[in-house]
Protein backbone atom coordinates (compact mmCIF):
# COMPACT_ATOMS: atom_id res chain seq x y z
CA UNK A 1 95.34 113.87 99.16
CA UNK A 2 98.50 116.00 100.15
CA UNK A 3 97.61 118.82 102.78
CA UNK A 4 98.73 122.42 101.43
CA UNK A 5 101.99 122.31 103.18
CA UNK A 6 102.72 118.71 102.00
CA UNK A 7 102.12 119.95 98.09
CA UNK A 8 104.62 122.71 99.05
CA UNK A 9 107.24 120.34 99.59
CA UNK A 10 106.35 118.54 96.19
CA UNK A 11 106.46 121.70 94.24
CA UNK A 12 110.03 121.09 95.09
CA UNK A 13 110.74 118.29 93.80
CA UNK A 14 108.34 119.30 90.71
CA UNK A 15 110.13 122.42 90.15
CA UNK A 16 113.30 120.58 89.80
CA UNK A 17 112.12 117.62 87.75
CA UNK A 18 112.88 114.47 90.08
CA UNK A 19 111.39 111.45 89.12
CA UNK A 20 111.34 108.35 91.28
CA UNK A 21 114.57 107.54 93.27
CA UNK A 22 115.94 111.18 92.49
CA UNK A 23 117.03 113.12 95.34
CA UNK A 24 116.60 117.00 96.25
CA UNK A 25 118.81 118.66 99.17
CA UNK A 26 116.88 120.80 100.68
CA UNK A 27 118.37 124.41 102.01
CA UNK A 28 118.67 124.66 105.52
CA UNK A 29 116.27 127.15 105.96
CA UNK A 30 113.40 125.34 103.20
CA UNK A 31 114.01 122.18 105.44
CA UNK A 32 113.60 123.46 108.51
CA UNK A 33 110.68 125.47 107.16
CA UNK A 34 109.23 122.34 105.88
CA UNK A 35 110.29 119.66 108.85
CA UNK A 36 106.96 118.61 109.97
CA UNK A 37 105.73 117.87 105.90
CA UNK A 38 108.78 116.11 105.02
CA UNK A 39 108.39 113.61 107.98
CA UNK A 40 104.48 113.32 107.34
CA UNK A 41 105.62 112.68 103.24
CA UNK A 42 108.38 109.82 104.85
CA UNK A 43 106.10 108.23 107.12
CA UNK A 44 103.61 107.93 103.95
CA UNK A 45 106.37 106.40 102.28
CA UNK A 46 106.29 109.39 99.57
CA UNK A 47 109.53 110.46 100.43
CA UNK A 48 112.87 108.17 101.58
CA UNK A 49 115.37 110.62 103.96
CA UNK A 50 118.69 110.16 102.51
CA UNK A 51 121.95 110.08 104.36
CA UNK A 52 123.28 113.36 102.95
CA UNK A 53 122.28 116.19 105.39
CA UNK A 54 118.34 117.75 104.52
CA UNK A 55 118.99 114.99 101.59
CA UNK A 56 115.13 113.38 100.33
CA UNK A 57 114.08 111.22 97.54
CA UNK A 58 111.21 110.51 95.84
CA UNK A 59 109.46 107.13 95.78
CA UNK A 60 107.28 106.00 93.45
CA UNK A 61 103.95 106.50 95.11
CA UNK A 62 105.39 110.17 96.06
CA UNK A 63 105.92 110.76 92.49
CA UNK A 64 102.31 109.49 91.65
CA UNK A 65 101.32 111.79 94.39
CA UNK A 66 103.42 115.11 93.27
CA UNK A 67 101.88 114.49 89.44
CA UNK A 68 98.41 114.65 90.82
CA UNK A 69 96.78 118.23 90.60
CA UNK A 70 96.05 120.23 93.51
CA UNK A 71 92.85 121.48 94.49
């Protein structure tokens, strides 16, 4: 279960479509916004941080995650 914060970050990735291995940059001021979800998400393994600057994919089990409705 994603905390509300966490699902914030997803609605990201939702909003823009990304499937599994797909990467969103984040805008400076989203990431910073969203720092402490984003590492939570790549310590799951739901997200992989990607070389390009504020850069994150989506893995597979963070895509299962993102697809499953929120509370």
């Amino acid at each position: 279960m994603l905390t509300d914060s966490e699902s914030a970050v997803m609605d990201v990735f939702r909003e823009f479509l990304v499937g599994p291995g797909e990467m969103v940059c984040f805008p400076t001021p989203l990431a910073e916004k969203h720092a402490a979800s984003l590492k939570r998400l790549t310590q799951r393994d739901y997200l992989t941080k990607e070389e390009f600057a504020a850069g994150y994919s989506l893995t597979a089990a963070g895509y299962r995650a993102m697809r499953t409705k929120r509370k």
